[in-house]
C-alpha atoms as a PDB file:
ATOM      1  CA  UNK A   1      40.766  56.621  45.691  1.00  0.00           C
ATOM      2  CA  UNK A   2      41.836  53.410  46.657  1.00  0.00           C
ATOM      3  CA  UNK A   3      43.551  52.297  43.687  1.00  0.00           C
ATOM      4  CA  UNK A   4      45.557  55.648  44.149  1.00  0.00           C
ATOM      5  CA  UNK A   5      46.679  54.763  47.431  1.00  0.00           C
ATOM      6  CA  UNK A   6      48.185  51.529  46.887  1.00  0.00           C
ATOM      7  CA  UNK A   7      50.967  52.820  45.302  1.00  0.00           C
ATOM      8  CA  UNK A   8      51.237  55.096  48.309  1.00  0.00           C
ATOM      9  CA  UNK A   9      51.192  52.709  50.709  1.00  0.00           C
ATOM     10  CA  UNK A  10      53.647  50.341  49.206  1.00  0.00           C
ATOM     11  CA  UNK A  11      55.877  53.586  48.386  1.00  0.00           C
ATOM     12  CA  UNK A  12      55.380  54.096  52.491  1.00  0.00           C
ATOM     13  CA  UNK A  13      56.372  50.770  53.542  1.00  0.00           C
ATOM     14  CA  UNK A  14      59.532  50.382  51.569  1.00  0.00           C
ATOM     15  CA  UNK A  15      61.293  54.133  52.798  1.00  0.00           C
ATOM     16  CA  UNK A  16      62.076  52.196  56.302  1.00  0.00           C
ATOM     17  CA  UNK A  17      63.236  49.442  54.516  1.00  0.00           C
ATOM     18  CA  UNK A  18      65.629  51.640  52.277  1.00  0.00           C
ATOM     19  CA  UNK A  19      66.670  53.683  55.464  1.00  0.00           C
ATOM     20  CA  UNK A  20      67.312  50.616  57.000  1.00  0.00           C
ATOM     21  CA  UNK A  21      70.064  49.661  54.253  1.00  0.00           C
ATOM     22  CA  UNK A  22      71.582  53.261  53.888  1.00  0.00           C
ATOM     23  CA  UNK A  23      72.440  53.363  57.424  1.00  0.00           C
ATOM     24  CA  UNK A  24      73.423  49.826  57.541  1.00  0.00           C
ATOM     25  CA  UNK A  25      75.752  50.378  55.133  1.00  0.00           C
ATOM     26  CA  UNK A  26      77.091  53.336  56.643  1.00  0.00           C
ATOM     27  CA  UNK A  27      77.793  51.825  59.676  1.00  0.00           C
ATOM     28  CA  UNK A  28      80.980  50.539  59.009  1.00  0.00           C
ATOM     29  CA  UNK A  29      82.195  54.240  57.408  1.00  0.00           C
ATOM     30  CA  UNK A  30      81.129  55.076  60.748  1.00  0.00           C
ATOM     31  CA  UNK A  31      82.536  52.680  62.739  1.00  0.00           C
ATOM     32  CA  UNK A  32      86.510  52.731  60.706  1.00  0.00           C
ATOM     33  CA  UNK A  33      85.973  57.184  61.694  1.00  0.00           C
ATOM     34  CA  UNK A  34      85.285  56.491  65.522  1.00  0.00           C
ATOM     35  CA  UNK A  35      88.880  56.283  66.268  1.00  0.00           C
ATOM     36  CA  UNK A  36      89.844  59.198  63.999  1.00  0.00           C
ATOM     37  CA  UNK A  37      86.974  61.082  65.559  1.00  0.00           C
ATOM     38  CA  UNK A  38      87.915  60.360  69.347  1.00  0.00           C
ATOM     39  CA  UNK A  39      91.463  61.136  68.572  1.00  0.00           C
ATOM     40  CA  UNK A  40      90.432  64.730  67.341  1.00  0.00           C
ATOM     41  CA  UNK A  41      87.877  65.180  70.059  1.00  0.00           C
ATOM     42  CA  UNK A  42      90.701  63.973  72.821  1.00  0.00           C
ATOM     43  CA  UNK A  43      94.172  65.117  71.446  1.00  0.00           C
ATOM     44  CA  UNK A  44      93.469  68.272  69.543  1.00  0.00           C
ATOM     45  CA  UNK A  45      90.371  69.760  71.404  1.00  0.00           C
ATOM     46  CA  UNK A  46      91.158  68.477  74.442  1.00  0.00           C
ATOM     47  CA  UNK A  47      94.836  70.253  74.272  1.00  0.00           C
ATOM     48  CA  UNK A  48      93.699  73.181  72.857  1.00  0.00           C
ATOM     49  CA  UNK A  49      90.847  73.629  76.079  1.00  0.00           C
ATOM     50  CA  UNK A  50      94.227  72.562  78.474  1.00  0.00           C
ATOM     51  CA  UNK A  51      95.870  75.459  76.767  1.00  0.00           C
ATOM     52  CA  UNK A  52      93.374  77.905  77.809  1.00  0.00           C
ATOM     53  CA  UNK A  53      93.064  76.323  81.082  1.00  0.00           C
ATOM     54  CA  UNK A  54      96.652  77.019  81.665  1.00  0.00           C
ATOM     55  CA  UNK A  55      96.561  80.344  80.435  1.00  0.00           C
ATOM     56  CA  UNK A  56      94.384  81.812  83.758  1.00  0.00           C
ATOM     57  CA  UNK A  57      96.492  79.876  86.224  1.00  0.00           C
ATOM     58  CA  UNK A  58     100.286  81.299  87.331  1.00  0.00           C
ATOM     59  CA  UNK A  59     101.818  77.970  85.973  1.00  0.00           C
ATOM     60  CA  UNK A  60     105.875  78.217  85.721  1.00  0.00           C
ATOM     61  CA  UNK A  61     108.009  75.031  85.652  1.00  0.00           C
ATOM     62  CA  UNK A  62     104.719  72.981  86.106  1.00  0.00           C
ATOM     63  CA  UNK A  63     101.549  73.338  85.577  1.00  0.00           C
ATOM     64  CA  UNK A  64      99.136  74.214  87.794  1.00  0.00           C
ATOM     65  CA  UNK A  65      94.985  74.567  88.782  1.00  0.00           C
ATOM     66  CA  UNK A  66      95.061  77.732  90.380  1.00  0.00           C
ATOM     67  CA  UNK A  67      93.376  80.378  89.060  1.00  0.00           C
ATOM     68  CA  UNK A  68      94.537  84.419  88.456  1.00  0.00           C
ATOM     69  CA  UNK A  69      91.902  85.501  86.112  1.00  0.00           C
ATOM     70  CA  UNK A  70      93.228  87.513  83.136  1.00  0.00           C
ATOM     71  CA  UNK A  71      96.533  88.084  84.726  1.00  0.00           C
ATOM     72  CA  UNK A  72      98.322  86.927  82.334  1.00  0.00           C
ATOM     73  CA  UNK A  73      96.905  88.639  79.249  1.00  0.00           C
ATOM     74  CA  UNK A  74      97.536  91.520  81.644  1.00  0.00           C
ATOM     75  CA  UNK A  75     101.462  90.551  81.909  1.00  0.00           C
ATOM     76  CA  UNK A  76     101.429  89.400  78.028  1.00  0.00           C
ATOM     77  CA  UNK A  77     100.095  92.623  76.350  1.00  0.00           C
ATOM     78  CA  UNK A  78     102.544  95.052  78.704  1.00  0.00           C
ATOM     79  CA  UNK A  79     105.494  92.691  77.589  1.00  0.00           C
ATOM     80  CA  UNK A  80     107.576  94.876  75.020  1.00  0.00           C
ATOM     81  CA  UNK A  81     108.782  91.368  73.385  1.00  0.00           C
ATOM     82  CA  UNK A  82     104.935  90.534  72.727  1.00  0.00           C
ATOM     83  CA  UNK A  83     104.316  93.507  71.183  1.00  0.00           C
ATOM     84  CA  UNK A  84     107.470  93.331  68.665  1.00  0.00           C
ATOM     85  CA  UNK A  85     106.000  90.115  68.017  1.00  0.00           C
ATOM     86  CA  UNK A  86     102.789  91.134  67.021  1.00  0.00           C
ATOM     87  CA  UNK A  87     104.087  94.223  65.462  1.00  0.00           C
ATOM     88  CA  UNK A  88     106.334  92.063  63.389  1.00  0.00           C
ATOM     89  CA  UNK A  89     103.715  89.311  62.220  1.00  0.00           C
ATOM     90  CA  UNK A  90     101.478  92.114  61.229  1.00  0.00           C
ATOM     91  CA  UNK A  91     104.285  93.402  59.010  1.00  0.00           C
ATOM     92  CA  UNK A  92     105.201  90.336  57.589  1.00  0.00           C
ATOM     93  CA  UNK A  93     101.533  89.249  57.308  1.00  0.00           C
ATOM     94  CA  UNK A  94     100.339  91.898  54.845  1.00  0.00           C
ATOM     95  CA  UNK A  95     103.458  91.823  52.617  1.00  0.00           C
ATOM     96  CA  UNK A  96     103.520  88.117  52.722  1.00  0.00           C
ATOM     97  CA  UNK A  97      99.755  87.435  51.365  1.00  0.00           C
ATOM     98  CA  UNK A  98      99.686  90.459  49.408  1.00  0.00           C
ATOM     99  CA  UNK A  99     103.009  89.765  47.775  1.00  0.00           C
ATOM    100  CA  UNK A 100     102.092  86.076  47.219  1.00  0.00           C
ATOM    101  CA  UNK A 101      99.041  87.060  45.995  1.00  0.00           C
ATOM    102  CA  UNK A 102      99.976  89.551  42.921  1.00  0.00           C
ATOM    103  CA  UNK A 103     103.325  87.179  42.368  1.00  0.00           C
ATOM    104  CA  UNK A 104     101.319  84.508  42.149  1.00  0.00           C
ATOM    105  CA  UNK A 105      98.764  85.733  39.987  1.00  0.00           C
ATOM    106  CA  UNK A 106     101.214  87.084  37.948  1.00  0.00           C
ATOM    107  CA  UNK A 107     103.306  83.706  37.364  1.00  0.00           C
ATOM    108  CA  UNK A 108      99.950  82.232  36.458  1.00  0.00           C
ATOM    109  CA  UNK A 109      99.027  84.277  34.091  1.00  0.00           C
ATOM    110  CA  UNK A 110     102.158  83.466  32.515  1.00  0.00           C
ATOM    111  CA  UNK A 111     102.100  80.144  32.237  1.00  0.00           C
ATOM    112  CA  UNK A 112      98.682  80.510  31.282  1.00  0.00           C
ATOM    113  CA  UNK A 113     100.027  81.802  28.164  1.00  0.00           C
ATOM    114  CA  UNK A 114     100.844  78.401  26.458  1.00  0.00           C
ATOM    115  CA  UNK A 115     104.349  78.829  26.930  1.00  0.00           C
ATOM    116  CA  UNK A 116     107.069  76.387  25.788  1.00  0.00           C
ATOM    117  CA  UNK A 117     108.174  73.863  28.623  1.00  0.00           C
ATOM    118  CA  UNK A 118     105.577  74.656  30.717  1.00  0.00           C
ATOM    119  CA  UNK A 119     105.444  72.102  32.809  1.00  0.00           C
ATOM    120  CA  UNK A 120     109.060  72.859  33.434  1.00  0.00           C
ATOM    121  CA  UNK A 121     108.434  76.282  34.988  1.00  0.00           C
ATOM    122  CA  UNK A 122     105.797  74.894  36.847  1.00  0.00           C
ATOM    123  CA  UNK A 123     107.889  72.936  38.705  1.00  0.00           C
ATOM    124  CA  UNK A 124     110.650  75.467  38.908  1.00  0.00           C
ATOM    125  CA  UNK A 125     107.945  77.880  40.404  1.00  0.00           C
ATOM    126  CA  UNK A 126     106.340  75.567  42.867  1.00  0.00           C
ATOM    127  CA  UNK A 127     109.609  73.813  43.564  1.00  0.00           C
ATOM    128  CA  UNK A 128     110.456  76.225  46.910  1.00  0.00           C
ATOM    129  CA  UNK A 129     106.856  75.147  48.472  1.00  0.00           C
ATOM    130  CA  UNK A 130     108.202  71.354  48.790  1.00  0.00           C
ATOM    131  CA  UNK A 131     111.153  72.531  50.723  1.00  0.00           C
ATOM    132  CA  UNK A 132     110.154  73.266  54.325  1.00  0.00           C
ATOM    133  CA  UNK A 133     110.561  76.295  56.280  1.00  0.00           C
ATOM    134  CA  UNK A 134     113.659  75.103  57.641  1.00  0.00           C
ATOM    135  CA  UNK A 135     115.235  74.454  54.077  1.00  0.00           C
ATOM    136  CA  UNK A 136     113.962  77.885  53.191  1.00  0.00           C
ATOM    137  CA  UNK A 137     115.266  79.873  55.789  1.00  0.00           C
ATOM    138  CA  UNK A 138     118.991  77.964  55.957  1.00  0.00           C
ATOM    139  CA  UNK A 139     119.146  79.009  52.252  1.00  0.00           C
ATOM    140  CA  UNK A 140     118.181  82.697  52.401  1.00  0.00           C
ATOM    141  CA  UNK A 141     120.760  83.052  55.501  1.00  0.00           C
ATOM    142  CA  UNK A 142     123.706  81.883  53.483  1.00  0.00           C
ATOM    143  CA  UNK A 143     122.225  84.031  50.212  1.00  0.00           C
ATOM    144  CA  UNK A 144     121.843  87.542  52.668  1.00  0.00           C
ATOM    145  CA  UNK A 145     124.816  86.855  55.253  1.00  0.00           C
ATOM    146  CA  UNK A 146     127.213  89.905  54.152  1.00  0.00           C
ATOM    147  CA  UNK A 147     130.250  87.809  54.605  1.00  0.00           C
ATOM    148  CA  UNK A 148     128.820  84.672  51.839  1.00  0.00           C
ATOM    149  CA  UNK A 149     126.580  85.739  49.649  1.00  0.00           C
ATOM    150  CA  UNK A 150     124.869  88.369  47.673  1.00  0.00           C
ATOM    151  CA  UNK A 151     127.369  91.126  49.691  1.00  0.00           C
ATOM    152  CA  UNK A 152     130.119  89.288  48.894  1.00  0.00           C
ATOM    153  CA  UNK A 153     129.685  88.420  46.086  1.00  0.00           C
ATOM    154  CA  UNK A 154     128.389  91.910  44.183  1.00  0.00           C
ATOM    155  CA  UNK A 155     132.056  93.205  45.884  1.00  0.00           C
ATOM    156  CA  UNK A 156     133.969  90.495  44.643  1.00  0.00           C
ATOM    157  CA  UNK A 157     132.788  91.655  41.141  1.00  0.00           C
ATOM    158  CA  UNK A 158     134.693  95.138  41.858  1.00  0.00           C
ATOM    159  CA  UNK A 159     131.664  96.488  43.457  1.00  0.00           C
ATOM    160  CA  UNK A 160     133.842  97.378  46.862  1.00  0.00           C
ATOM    161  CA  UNK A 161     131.128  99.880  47.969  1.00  0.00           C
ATOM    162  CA  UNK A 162     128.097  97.665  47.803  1.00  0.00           C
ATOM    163  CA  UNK A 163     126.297  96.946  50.783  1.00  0.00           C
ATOM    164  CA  UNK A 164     123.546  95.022  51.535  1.00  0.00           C
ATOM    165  CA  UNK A 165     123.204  94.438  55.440  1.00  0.00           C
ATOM    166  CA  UNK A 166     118.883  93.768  55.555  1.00  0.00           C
ATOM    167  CA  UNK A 167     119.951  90.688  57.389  1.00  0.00           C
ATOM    168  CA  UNK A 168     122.156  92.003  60.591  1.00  0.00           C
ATOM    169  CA  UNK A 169     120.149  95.405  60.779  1.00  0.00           C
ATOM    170  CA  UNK A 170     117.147  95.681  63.129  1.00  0.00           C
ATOM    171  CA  UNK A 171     115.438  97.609  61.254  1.00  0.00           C
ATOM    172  CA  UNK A 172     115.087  95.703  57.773  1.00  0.00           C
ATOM    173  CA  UNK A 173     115.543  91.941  58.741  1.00  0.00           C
ATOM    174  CA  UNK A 174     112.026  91.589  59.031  1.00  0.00           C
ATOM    175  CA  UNK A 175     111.752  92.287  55.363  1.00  0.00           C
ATOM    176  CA  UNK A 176     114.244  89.675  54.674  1.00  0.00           C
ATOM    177  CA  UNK A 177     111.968  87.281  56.016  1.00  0.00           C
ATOM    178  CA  UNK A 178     109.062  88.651  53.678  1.00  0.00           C
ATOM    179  CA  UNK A 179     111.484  87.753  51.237  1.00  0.00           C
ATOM    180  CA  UNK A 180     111.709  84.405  51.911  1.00  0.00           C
ATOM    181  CA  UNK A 181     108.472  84.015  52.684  1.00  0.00           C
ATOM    182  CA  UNK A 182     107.632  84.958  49.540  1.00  0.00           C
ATOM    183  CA  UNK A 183     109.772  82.846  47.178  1.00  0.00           C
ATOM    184  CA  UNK A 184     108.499  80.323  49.232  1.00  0.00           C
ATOM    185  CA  UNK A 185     104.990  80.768  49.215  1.00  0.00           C
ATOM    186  CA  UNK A 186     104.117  82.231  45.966  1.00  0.00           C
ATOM    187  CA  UNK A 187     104.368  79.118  44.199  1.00  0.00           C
ATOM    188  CA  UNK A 188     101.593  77.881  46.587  1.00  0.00           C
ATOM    189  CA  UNK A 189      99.246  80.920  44.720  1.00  0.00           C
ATOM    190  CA  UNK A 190     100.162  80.233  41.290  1.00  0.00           C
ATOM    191  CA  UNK A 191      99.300  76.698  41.204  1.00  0.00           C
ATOM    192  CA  UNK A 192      95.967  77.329  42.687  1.00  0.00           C
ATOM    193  CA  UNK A 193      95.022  80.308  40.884  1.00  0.00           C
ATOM    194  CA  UNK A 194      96.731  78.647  37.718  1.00  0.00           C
ATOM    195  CA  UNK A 195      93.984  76.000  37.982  1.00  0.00           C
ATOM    196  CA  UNK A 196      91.103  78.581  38.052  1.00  0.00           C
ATOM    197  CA  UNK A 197      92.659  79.956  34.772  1.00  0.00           C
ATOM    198  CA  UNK A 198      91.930  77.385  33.175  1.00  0.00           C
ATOM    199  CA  UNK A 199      88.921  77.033  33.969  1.00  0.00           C
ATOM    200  CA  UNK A 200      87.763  79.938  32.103  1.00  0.00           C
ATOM    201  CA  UNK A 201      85.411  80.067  29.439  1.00  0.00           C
ATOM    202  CA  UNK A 202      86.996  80.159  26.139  1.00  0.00           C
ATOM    203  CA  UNK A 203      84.175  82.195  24.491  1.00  0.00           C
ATOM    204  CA  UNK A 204      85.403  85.015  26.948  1.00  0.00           C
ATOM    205  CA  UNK A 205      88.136  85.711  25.368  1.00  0.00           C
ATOM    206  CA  UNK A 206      87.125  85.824  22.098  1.00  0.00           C
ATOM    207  CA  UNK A 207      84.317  88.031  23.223  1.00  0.00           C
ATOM    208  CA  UNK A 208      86.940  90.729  24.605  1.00  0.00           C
ATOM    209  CA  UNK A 209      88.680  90.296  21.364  1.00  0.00           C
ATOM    210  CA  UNK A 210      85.880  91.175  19.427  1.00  0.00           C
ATOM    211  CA  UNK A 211      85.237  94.198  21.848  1.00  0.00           C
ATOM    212  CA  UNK A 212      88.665  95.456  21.517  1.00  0.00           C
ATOM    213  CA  UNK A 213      89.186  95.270  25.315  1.00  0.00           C
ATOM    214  CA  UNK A 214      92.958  94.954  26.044  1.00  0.00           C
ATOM    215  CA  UNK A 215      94.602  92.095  27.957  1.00  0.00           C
ATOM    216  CA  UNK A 216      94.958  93.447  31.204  1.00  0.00           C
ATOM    217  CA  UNK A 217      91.898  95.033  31.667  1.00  0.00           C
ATOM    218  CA  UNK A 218      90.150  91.562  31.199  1.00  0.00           C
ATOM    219  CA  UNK A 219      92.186  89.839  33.904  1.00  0.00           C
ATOM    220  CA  UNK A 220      91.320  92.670  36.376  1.00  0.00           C
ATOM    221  CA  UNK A 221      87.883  92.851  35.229  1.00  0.00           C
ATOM    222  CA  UNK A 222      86.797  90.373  34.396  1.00  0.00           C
ATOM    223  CA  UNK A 223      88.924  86.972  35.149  1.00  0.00           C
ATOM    224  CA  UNK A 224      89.932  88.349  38.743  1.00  0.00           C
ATOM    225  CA  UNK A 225      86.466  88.732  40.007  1.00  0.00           C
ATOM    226  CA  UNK A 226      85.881  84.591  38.601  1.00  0.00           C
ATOM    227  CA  UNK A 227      88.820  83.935  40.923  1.00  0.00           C
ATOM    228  CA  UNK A 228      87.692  84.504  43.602  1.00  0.00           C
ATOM    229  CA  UNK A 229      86.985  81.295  45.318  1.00  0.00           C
ATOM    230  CA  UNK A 230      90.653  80.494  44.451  1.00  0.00           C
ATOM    231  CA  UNK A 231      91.917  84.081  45.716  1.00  0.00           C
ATOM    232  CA  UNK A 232      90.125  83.367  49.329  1.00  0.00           C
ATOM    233  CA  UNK A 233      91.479  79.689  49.631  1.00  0.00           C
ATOM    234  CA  UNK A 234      94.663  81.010  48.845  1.00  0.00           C
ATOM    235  CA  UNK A 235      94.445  83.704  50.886  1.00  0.00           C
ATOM    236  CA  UNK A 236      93.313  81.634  53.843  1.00  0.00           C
ATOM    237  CA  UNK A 237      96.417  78.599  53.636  1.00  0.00           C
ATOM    238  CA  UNK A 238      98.504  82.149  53.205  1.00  0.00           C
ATOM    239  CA  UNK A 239      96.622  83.506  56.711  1.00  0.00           C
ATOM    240  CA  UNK A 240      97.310  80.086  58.685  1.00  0.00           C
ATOM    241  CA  UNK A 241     100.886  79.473  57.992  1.00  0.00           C
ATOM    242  CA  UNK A 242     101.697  83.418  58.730  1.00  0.00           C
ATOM    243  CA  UNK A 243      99.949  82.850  62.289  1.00  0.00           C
ATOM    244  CA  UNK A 244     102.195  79.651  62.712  1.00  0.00           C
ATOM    245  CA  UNK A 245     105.299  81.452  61.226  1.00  0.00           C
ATOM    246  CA  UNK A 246     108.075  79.876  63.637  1.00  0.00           C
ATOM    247  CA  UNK A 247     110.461  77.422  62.091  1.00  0.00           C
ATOM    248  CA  UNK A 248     111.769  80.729  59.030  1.00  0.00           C
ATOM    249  CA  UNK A 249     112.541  82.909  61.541  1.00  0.00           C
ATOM    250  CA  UNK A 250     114.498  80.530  63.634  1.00  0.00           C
ATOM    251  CA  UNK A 251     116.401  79.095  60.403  1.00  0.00           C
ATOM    252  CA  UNK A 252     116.944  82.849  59.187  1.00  0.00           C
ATOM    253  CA  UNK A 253     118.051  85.064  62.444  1.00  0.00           C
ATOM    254  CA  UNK A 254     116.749  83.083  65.768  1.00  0.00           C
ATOM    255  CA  UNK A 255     114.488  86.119  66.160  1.00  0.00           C
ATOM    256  CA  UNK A 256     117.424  88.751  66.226  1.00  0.00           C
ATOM    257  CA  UNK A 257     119.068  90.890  66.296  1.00  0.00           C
ATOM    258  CA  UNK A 258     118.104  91.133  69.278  1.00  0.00           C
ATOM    259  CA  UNK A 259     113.965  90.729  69.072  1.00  0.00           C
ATOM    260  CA  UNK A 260     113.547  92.726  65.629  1.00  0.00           C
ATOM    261  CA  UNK A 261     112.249  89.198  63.836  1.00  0.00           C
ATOM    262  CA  UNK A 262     110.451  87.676  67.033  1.00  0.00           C
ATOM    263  CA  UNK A 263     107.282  86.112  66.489  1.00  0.00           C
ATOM    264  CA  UNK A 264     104.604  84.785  68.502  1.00  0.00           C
ATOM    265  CA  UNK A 265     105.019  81.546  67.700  1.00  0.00           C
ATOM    266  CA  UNK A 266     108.827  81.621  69.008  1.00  0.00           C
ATOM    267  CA  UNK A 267     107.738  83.662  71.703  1.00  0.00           C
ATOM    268  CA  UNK A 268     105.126  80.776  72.843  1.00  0.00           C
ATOM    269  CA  UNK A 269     108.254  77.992  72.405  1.00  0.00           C
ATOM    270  CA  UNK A 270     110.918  80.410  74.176  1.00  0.00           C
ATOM    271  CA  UNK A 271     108.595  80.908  77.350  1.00  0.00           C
ATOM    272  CA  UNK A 272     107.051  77.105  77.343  1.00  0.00           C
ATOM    273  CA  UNK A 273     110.747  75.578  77.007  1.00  0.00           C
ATOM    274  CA  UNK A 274     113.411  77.637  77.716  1.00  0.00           C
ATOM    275  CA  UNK A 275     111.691  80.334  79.994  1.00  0.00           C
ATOM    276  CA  UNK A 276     109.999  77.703  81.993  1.00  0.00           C
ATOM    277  CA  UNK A 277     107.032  80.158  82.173  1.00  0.00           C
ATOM    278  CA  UNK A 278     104.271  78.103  81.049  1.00  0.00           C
ATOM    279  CA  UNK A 279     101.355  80.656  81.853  1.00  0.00           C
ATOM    280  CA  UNK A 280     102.279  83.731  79.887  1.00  0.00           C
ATOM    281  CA  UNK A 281     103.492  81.336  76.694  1.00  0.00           C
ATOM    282  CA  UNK A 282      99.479  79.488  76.794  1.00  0.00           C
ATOM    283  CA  UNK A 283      97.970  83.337  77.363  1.00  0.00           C
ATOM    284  CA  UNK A 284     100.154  83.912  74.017  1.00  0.00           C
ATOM    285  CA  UNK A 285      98.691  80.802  72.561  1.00  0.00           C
ATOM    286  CA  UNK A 286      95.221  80.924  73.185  1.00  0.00           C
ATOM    287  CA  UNK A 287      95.780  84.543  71.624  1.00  0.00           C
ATOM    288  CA  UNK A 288      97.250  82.928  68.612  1.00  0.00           C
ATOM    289  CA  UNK A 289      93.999  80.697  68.551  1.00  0.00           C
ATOM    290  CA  UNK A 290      91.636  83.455  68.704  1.00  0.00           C
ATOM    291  CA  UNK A 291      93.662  84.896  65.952  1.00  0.00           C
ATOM    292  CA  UNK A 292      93.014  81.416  63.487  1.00  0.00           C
ATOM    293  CA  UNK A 293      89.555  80.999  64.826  1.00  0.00           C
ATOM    294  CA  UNK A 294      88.972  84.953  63.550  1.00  0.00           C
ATOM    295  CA  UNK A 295      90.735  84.142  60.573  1.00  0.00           C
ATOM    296  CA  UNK A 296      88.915  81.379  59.443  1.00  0.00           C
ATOM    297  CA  UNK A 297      85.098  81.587  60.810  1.00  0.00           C
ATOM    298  CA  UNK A 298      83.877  84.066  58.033  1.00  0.00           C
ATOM    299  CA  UNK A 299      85.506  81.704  55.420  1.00  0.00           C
ATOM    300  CA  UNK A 300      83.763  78.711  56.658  1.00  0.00           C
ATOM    301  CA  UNK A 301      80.550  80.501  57.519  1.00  0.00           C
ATOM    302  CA  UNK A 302      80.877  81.935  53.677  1.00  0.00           C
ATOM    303  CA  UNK A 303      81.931  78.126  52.040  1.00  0.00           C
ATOM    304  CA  UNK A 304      79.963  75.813  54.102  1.00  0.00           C
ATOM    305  CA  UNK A 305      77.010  77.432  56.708  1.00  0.00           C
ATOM    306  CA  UNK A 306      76.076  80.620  54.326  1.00  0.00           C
ATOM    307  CA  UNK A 307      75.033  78.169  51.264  1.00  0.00           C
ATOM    308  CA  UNK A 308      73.521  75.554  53.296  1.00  0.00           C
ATOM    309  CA  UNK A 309      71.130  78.257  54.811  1.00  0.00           C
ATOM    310  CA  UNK A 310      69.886  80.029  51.299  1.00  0.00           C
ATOM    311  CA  UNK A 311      66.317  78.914  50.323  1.00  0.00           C
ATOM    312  CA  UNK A 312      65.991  76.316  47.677  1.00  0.00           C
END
């Protein structure tokens, strides 16, 4: 028994020693993050709670530490503009990450073929995502202004009768910012669901060869369901930037005509800046929050809390 525990003991006596290096080694990791760290903790968090704050007091011009309760909310959710705001991001949400989704996919799967200058349509397709929002939107008003582009244009060809208006009528300029959303965005999905492509197994597809199972009916099948850590990353950088949507709809129609392309996100700037009513636009933001916080919990619980909690 005591030649047994020798090795025990010694193996006891050198763990604190080996802690003692770990962690002295981290501590310079740790020291180079502190400002990093304090920076989130101060800037971001501490705005964000200053947001909220706001958002129960009856701040205008400047803020104030009163407090009204949910007034606000009250005020925000019987404002008509609000509500065409939320109607409209819900509109544009769906079509946006749907339509990126199955565009991307499907460019994907095309390149996936082994085409010939691949890597040239891979930058062609993923070219719009460099451009910003601002680029984006600029472009897309010149292509679907009647007077300059597409209009004009399809006329000029002896087409006198053609019209396409999407852009100046209320009811279908929204869609013309799905549009540009999505020749923006769907780049985005096909590069990351490109790289799960090709990550599949090789044997697969021989084996669905050998089967006889058509194409298609592997991808859906089969290669979809494989995607699906790529499809819910993509799907949540899709969710975030349709929350934030702002800088497109200001480039494309300023939120007209009239308020048939307002957004929260230019509602929130219009009342913080121009309407000098700083109250309702933080209720609006806080709501916008809520709606990222919503959006991405069940992806980080799922990614990062879910696995961590599974037995070994």
């Amino acid at each position: 028994m005591a030649i047994v525990s020798i090795p025990n003991a010694v193996a006891t006596s050198e763990r604190p020693a080996k802690s003692r290096r770990i962690n002295r080694t981290r501590l310079p990791a740790a020291l180079a993050l502190l400002p990093t760290a304090l920076i989130v903790l101060v800037v971001y968090i501490g705005c964000m709670l200053w947001t909220v704050r706001l958002s129960f007091t009856s701040s205008t011009l400047l803020p104030k530490l009163d407090w009204v309760g949910f007034a606000q909310y009250s005020r925000l959710f019987m404002n008509d503009r609000f509500l065409v705001s939320a109607e409209n991001i819900l509109i544009f949400g769906v079509l946006f990450i749907s339509g990126c989704l199955i565009l991307g996919f499907l460019l994907a799967v095309f390149i996936d073929q082994n085409v010939r200058a691949e890597g040239v349509f891979r930058t062609i397709f993923l070219y719009p995502y460099s451009m910003s929002f601002v680029v984006t939107g600029v472009a897309w008003q010149w292509f679907l202004n009647p007077g300059l582009g597409l209009e004009k244009l399809v006329r000029d060809m002896g087409f006198e009768s053609f019209t396409f208006d999407w852009l100046v009528n209320q009811q279908m300029a929204i869609y013309t910012i799905v549009i540009a959303g999505l020749w923006h965005g769907a780049g985005l999905t096909m590069a990351i669901l490109l790289a799960g492509l090709r990550g599949v197994d090789a044997e697969l597809w021989k084996a669905s060869r050998i089967d006889g199972i058509p194409v298609w009916r592997v991808y859906l099948s089969i290669v979809l369901p494989l995607l699906r850590p790529m499809v819910v990353t993509a799907t949540v950088l899709l969710a975030v930037g349709v929350v934030k949507l702002y800088d497109l709809v200001v480039a494309m129609t300023l939120g007209g005509p009239g308020i048939a392309t307002e957004v929260p996100a230019k509602f929130v700037m219009d009342h913080l800046f121009e309407r000098n009513n700083i109250a309702l636009g933080t209720a609006a933001a806080t709501v916008m929050l809520i709606t990222v916080v919503a959006i991405l919990a069940p992806w980080v619980y799922a990614k990062y809390i879910r696995p961590q909690g599974r037995p070994a």
